[in-house]
N, C-alpha and C. Protein backbone atom coordinates (compact mmCIF):
# COMPACT_ATOMS: atom_id res chain seq x y z
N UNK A 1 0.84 -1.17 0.00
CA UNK A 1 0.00 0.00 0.00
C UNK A 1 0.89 1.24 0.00
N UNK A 2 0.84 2.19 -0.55
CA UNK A 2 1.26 3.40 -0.88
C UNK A 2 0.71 4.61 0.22
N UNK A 3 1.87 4.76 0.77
CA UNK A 3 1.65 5.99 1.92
C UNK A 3 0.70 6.86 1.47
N UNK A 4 0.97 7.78 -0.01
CA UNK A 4 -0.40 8.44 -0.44
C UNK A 4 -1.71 7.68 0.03
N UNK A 5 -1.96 6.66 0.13
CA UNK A 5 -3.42 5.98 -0.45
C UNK A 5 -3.83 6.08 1.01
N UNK A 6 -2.96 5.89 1.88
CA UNK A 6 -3.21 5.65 3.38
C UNK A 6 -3.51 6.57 3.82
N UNK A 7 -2.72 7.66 3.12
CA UNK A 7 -3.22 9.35 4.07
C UNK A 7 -4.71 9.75 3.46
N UNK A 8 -4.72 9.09 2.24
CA UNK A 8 -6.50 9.56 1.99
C UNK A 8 -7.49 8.84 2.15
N UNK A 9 -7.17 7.45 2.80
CA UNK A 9 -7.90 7.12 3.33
C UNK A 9 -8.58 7.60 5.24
N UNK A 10 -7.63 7.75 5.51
CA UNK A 10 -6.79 8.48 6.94
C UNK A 10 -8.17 10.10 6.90
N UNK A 11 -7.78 10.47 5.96
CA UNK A 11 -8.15 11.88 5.47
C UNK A 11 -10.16 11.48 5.64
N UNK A 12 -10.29 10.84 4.66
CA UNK A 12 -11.92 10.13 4.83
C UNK A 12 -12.10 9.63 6.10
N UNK A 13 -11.42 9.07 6.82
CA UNK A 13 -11.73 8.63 7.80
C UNK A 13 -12.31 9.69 9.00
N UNK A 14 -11.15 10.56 9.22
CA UNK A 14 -11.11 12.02 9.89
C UNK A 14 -12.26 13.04 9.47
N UNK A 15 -12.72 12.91 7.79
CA UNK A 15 -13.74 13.58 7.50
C UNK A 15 -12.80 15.13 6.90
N UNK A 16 -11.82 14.68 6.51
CA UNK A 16 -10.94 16.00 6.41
C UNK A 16 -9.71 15.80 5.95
N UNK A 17 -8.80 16.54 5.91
CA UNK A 17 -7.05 16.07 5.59
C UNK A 17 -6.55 15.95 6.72
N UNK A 18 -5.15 15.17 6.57
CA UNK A 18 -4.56 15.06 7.67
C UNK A 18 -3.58 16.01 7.62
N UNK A 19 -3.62 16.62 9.13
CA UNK A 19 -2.89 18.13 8.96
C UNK A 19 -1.03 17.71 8.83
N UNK A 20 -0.62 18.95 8.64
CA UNK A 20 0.65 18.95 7.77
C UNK A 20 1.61 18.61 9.20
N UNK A 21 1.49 18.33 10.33
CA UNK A 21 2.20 18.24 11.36
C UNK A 21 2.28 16.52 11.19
N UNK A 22 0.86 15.93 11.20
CA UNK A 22 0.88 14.27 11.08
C UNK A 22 1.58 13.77 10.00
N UNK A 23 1.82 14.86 8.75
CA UNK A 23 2.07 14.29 7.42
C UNK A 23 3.46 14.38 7.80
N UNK A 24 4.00 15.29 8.09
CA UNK A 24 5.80 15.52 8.49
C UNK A 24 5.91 14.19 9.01
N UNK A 25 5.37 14.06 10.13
CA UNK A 25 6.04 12.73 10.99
C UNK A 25 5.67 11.29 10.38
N UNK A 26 5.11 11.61 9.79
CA UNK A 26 5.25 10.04 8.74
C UNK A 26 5.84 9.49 7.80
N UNK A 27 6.52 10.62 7.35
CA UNK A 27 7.72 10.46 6.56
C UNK A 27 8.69 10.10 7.09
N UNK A 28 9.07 10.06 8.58
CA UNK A 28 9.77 9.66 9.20
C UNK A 28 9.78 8.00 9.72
N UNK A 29 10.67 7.39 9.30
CA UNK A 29 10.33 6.11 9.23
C UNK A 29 10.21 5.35 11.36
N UNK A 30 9.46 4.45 11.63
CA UNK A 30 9.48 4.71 13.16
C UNK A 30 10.73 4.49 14.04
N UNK A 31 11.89 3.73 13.37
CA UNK A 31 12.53 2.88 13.74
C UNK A 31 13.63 4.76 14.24
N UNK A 32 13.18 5.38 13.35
CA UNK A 32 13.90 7.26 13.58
C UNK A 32 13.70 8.15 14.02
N UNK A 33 12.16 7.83 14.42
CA UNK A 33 11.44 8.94 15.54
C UNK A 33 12.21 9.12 16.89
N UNK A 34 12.71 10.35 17.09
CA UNK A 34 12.83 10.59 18.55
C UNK A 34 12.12 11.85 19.09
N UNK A 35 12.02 11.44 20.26
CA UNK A 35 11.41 13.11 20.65
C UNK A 35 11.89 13.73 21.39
N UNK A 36 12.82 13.66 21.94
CA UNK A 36 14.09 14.42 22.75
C UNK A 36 13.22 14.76 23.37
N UNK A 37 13.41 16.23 23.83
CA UNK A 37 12.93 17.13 25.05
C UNK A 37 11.14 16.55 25.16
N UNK A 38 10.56 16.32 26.03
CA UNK A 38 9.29 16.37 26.69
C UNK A 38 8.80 17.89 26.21
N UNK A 39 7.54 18.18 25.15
CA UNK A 39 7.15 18.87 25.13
C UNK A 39 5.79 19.23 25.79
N UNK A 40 6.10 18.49 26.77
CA UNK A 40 4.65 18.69 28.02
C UNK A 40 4.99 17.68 29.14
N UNK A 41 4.46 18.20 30.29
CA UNK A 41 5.17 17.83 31.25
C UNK A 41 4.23 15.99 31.75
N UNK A 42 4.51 15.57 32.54
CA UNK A 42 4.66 14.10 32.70
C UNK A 42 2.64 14.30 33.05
N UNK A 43 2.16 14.76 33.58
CA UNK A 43 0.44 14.66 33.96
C UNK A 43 0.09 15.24 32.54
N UNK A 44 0.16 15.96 32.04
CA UNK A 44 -0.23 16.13 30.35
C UNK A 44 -0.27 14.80 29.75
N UNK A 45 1.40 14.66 29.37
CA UNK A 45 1.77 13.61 29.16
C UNK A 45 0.33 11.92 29.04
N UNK A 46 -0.09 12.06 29.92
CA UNK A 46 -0.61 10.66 30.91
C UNK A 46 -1.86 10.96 30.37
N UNK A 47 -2.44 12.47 30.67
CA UNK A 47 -3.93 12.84 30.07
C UNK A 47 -4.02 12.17 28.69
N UNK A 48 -2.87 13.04 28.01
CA UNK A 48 -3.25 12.95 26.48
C UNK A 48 -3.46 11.02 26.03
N UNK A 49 -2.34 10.87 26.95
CA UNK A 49 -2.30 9.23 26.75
C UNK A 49 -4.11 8.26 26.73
N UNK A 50 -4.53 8.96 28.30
CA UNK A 50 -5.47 7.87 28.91
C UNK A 50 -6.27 8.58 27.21
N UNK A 51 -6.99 9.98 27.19
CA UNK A 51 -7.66 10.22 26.42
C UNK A 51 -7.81 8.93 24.53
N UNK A 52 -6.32 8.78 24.33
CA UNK A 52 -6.62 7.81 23.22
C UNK A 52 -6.94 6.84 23.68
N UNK A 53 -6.67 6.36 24.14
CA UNK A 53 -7.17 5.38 25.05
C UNK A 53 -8.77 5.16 25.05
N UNK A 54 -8.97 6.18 25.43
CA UNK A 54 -10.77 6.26 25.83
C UNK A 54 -11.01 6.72 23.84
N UNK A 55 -10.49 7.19 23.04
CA UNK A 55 -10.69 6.86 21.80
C UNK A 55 -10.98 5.90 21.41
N UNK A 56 -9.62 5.18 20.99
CA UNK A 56 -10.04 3.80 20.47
C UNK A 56 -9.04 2.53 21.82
N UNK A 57 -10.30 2.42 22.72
CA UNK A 57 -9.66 1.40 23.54
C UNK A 57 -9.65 -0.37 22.87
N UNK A 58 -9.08 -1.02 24.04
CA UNK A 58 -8.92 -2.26 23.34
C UNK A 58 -10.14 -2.71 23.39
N UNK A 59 -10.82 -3.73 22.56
CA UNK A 59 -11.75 -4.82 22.19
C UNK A 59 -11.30 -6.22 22.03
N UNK A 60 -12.03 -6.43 21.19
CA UNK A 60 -11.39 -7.43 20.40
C UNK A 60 -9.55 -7.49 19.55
N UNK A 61 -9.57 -6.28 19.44
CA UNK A 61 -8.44 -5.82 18.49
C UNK A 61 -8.14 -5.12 19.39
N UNK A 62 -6.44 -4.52 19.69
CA UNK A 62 -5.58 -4.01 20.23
C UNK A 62 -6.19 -2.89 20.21
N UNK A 63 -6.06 -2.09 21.22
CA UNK A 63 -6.01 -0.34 21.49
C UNK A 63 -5.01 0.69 20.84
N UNK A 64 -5.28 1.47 20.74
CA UNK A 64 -4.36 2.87 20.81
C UNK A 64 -2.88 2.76 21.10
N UNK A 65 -2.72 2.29 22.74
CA UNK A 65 -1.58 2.64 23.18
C UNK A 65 -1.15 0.98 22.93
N UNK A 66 -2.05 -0.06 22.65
CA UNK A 66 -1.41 -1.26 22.58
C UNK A 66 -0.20 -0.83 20.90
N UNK A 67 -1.25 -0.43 20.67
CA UNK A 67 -0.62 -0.02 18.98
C UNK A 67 0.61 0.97 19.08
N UNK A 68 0.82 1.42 20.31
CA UNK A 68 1.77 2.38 20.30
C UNK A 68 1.34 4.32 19.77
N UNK A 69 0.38 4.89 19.97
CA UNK A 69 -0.46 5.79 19.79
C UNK A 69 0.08 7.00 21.14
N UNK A 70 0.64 6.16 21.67
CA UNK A 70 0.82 7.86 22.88
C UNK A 70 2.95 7.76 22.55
N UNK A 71 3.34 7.24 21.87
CA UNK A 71 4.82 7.25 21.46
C UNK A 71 4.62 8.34 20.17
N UNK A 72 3.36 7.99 19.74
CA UNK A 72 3.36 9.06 18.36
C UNK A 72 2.89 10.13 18.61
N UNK A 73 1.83 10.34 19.80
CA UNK A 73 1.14 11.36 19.83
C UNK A 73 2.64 11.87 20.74
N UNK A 74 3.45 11.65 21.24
CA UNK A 74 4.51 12.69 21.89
C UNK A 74 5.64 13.14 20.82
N UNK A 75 5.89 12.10 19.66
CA UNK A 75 6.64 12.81 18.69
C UNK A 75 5.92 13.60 18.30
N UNK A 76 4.57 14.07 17.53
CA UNK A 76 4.41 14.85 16.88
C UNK A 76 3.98 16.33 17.80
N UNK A 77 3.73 16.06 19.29
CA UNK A 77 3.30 17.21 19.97
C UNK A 77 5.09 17.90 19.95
N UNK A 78 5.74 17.33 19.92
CA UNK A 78 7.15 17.82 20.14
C UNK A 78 8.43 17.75 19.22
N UNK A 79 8.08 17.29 18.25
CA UNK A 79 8.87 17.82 16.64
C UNK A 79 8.14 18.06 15.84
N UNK A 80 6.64 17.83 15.65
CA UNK A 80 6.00 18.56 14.42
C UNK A 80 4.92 19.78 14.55
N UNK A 81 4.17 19.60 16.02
CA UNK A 81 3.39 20.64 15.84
C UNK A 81 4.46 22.25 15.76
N UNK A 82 3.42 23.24 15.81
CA UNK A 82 3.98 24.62 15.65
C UNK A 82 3.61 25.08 16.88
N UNK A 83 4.40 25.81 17.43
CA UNK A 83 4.22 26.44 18.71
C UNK A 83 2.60 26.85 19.00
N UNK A 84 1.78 27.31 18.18
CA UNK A 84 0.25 27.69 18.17
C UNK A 84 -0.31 26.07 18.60
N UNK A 85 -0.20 25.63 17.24
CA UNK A 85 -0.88 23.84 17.74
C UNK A 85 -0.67 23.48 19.08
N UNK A 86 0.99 23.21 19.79
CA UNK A 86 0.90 22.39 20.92
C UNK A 86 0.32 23.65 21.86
N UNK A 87 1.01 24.72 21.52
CA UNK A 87 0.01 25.84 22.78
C UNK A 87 -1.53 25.31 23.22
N UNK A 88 -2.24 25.16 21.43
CA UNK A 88 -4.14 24.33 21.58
C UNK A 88 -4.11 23.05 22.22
N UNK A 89 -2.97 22.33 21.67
CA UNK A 89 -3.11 20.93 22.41
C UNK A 89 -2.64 21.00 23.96
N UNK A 90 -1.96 21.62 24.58
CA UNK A 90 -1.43 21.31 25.90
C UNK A 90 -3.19 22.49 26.41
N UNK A 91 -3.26 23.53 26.06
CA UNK A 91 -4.62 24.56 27.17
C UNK A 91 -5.76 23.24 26.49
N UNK A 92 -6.19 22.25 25.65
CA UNK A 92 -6.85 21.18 25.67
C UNK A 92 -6.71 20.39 27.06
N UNK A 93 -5.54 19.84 27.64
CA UNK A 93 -5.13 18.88 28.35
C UNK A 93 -5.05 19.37 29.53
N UNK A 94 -4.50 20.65 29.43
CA UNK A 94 -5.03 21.48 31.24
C UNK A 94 -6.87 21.95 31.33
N UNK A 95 -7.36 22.46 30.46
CA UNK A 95 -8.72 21.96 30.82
C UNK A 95 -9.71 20.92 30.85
N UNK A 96 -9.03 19.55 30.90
CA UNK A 96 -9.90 18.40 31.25
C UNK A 96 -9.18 18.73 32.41
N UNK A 97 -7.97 18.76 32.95
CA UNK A 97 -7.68 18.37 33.94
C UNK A 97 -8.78 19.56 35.23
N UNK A 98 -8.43 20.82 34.77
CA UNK A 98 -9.37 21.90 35.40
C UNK A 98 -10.40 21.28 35.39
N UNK A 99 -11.04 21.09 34.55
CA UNK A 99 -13.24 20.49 34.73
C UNK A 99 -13.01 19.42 35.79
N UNK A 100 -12.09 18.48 35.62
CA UNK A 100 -11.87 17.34 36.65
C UNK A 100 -11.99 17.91 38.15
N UNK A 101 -11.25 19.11 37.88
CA UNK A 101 -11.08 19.53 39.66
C UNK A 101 -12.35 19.91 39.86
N UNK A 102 -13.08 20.67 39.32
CA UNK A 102 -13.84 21.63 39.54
C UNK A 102 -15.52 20.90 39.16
N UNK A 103 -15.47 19.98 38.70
CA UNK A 103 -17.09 19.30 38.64
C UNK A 103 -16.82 17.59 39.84
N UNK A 104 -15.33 17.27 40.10
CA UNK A 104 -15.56 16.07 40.70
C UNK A 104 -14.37 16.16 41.95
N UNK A 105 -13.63 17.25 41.94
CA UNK A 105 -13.02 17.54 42.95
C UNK A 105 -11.30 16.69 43.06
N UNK A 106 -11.17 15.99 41.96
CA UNK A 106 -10.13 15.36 41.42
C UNK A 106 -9.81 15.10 40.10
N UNK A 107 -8.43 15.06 40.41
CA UNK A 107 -7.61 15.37 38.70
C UNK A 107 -8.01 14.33 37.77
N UNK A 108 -7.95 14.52 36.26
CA UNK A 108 -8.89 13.92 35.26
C UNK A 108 -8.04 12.38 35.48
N UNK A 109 -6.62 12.48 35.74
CA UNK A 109 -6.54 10.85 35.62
C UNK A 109 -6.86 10.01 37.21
N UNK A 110 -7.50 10.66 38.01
CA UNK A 110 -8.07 10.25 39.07
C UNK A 110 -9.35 9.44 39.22
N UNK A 111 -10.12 10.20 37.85
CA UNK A 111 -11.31 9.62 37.56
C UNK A 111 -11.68 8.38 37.02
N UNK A 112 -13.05 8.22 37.15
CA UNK A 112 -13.32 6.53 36.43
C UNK A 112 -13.57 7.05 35.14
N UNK A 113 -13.40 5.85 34.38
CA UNK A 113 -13.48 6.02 32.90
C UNK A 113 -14.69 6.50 32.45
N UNK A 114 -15.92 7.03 32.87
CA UNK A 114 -17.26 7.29 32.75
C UNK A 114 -17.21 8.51 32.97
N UNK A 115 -16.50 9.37 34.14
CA UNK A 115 -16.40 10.64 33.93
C UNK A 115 -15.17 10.96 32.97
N UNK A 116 -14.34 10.58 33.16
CA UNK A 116 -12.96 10.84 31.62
C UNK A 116 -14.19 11.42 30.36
N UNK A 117 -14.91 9.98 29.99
CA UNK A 117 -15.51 10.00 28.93
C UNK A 117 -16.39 10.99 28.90
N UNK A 118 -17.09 11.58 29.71
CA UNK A 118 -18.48 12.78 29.82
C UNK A 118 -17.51 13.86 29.72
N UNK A 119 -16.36 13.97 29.94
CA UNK A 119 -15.55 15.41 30.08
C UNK A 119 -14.66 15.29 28.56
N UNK A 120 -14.94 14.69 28.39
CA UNK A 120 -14.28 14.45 26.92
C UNK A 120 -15.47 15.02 25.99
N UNK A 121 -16.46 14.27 26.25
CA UNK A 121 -17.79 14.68 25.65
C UNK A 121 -18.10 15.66 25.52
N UNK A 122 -17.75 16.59 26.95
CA UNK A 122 -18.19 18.25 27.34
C UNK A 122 -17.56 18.86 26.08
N UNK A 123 -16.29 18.27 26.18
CA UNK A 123 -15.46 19.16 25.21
C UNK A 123 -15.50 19.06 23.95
N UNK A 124 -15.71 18.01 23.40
CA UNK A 124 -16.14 18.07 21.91
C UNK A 124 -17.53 18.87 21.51
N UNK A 125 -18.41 18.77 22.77
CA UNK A 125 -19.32 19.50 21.93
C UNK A 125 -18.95 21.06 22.07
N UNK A 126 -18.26 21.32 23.55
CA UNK A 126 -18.34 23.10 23.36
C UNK A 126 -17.80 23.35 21.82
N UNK A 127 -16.39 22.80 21.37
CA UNK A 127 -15.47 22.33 20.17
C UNK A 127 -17.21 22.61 19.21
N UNK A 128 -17.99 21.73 19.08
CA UNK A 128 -18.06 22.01 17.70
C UNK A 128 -19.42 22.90 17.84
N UNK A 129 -20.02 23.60 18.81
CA UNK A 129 -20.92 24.82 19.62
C UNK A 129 -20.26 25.45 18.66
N UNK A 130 -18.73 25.79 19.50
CA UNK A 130 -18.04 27.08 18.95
C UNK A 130 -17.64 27.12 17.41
N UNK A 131 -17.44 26.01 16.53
CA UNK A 131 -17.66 25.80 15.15
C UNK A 131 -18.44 26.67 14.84
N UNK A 132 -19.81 25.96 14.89
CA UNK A 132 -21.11 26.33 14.34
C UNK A 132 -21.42 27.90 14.44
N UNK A 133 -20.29 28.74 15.54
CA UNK A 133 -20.95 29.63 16.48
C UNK A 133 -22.55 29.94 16.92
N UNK A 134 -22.65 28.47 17.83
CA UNK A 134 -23.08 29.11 18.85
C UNK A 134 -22.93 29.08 19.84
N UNK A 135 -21.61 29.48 20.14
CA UNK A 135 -20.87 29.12 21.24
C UNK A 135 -19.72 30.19 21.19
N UNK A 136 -19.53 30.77 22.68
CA UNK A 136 -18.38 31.86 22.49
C UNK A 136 -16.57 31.39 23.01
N UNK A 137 -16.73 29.82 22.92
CA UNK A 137 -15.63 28.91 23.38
C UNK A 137 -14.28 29.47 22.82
N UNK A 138 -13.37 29.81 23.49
CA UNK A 138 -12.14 30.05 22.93
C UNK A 138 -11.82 29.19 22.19
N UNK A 139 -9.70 29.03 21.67
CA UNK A 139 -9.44 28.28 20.55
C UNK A 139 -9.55 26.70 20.98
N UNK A 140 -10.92 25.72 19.86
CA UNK A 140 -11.23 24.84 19.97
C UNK A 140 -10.99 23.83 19.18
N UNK A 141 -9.34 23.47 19.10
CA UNK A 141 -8.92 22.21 18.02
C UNK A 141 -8.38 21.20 19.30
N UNK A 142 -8.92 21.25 20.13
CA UNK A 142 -7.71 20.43 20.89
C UNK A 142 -8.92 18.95 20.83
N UNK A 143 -10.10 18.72 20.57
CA UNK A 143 -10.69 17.69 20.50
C UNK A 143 -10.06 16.90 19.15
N UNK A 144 -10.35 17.83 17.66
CA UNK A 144 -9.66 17.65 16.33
C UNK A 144 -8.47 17.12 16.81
N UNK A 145 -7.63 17.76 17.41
CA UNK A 145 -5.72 17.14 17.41
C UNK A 145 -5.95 15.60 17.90
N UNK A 146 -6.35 15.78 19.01
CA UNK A 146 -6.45 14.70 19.51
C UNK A 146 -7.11 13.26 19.04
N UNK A 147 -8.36 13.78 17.95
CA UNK A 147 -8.70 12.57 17.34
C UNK A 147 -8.08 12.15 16.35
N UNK A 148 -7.26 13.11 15.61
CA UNK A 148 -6.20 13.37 14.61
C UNK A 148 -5.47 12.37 14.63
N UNK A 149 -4.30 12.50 15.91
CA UNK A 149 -3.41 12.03 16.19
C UNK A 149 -3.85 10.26 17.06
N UNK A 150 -4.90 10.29 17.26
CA UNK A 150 -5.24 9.08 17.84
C UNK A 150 -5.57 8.04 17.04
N UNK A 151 -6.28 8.38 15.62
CA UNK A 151 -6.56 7.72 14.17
C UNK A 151 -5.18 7.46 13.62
N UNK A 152 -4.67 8.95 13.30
CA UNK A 152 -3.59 8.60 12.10
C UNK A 152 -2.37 7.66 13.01
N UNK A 153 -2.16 7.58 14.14
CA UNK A 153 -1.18 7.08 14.43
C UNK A 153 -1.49 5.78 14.55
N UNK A 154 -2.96 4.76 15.13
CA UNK A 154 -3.02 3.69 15.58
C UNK A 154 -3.33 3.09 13.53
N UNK A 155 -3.97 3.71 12.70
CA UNK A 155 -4.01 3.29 11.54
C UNK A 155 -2.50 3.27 11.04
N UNK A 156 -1.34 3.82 11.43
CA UNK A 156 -0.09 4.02 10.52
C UNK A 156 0.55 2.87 10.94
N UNK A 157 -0.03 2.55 12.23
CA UNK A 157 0.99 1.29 12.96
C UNK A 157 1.15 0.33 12.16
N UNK A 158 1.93 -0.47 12.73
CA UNK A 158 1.47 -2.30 12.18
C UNK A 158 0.72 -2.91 13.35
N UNK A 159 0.21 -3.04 14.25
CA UNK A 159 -0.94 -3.12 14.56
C UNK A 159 -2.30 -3.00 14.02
N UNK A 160 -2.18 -1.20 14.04
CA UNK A 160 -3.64 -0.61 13.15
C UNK A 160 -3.48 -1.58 12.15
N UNK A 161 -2.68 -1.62 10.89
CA UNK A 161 -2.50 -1.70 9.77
C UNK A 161 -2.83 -3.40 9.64
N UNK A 162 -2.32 -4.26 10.20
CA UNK A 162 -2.37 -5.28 9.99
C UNK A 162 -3.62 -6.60 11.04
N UNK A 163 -3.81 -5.85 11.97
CA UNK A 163 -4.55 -6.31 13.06
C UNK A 163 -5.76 -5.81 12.93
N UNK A 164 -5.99 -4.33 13.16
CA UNK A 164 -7.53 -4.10 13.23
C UNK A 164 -8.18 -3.57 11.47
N UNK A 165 -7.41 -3.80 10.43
CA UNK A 165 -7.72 -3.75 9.05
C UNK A 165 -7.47 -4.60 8.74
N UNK A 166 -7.79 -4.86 7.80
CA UNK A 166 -7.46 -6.60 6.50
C UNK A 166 -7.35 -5.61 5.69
N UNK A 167 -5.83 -5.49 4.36
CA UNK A 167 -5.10 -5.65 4.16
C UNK A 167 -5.78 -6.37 2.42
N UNK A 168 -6.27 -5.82 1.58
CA UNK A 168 -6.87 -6.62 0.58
C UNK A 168 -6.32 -6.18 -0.98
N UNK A 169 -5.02 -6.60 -1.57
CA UNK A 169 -4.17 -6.40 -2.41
C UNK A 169 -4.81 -6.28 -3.47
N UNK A 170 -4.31 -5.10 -4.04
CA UNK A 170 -4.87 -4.90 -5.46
C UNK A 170 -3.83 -4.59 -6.42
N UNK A 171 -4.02 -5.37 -7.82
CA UNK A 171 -5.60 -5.53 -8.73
C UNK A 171 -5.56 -7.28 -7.86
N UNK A 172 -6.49 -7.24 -7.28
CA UNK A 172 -6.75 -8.81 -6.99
C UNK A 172 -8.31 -9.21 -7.49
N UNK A 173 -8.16 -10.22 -7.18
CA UNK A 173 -10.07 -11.02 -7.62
C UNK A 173 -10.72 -10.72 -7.88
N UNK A 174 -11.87 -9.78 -8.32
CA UNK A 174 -12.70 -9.24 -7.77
C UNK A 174 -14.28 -10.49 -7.61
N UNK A 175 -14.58 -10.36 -6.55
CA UNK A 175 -15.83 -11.04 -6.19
C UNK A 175 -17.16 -10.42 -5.93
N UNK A 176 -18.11 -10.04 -7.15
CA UNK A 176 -18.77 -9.17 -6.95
C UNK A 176 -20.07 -9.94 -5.57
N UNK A 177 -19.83 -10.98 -5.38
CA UNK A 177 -20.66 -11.84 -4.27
C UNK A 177 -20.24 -11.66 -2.87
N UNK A 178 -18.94 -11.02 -3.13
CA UNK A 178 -18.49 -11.19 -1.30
C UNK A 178 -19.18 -10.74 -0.26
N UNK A 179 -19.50 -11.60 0.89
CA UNK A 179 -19.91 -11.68 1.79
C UNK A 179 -19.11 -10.74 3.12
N UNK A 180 -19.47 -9.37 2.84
CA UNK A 180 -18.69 -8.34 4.21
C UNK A 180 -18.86 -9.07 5.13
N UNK A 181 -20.21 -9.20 5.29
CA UNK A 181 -21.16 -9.53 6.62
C UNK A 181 -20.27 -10.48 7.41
N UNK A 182 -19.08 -11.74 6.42
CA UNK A 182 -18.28 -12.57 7.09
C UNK A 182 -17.33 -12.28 7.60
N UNK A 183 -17.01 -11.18 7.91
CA UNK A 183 -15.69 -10.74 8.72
C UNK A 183 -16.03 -9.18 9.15
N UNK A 184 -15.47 -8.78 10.75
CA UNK A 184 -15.75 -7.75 11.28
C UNK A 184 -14.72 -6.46 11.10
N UNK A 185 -13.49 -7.11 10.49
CA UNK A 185 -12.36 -6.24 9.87
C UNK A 185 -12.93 -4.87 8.85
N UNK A 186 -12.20 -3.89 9.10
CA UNK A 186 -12.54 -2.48 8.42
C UNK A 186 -11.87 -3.15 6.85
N UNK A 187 -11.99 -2.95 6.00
CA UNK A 187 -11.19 -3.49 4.43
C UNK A 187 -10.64 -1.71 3.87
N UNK A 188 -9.10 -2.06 3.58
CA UNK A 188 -8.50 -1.54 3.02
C UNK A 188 -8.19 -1.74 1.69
N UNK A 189 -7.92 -0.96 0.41
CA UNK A 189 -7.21 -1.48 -0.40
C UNK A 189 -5.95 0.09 -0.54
């Protein structure tokens, strides 16, 4: 499969393109990723983590972080975004942690996964309120980054790639009879 084909599929998936910070770091092959300096401190860090997590957790098929999804989401918060982006993504990650204090009286990774998830919720919708405007929400991409980086990275894996997709080579067979219904795998070509 051809990295192009992946990013537009990636792109459909997201409902959008994949921004030019995810595209940098994929050119980077993984075995070369480093991220030197911590561009957010160790409770960020852990938020942003549990949050993919509560994205795409494990099932049947590996999770996020099984896939390796919070190794990518720290390279790209800290060699690809632009000082504006991680500025949105880190005031994202200090206000779950703020709502945490302030609706349950403890920090967001303190919580059970039911409030994580409702404060996650809060925030996507103020996020797309303030879209639509009707909502006077300050700057609201930090839900976007985060689903961004939680897709494109667990799909780029070999995990994503080979575990929770099938993998269906083309020009192959075509079977205009095939039976989806027989397998629960997403199909790539």
């Amino acid at each position: 499969m051809q990295r192009r084909d992946l990013l537009k599929g990636l792109s459909l998936a997201l409902g959008g393109a994949v921004s030019t910070a995810c595209q940098q770091a994929l050119k980077v092959p993984q075995a070369q990723r480093h991220v030197g300096p911590m561009a957010y401190s160790e409770t960020q860090r852990a938020v942003a983590h549990t949050v993919a997590d509560l994205i795409l957790p494990a099932t049947d098929t590996p999770g996020a972080l099984d896939a390796g999804v919070g190794q990518f989401i720290d390279y790209v918060v800290a060699q690809w975004y632009s000082p504006a982006e991680r500025s949105r993504f880190l005031s994202g990650l200090d206000w779950l942690d703020e709502q945490a204090l302030d609706r349950y009286g403890r920090a967001y990774l303190q919580l059970d996964p039911a409030s994580r998830t409702e404060l996650l919720s809060a925030r996507e919708d103020l996020e797309a309120a303030a879209t639509r405007g009707l909502s006077e929400f300050g700057s609201g991409d930090f839900f976007a980054q985060i689903k961004e980086l939680t897709v494109v990275g667990f799909y780029t894996s070999k995990v994503g790639a080979t575990e929770a997709r099938h993998y269906l080579p083309m020009p192959g067979r075509y079977d205009g009879h095939y039976r989806f219904a027989d397998t629960e795998k997403q199909w790539s070509t």
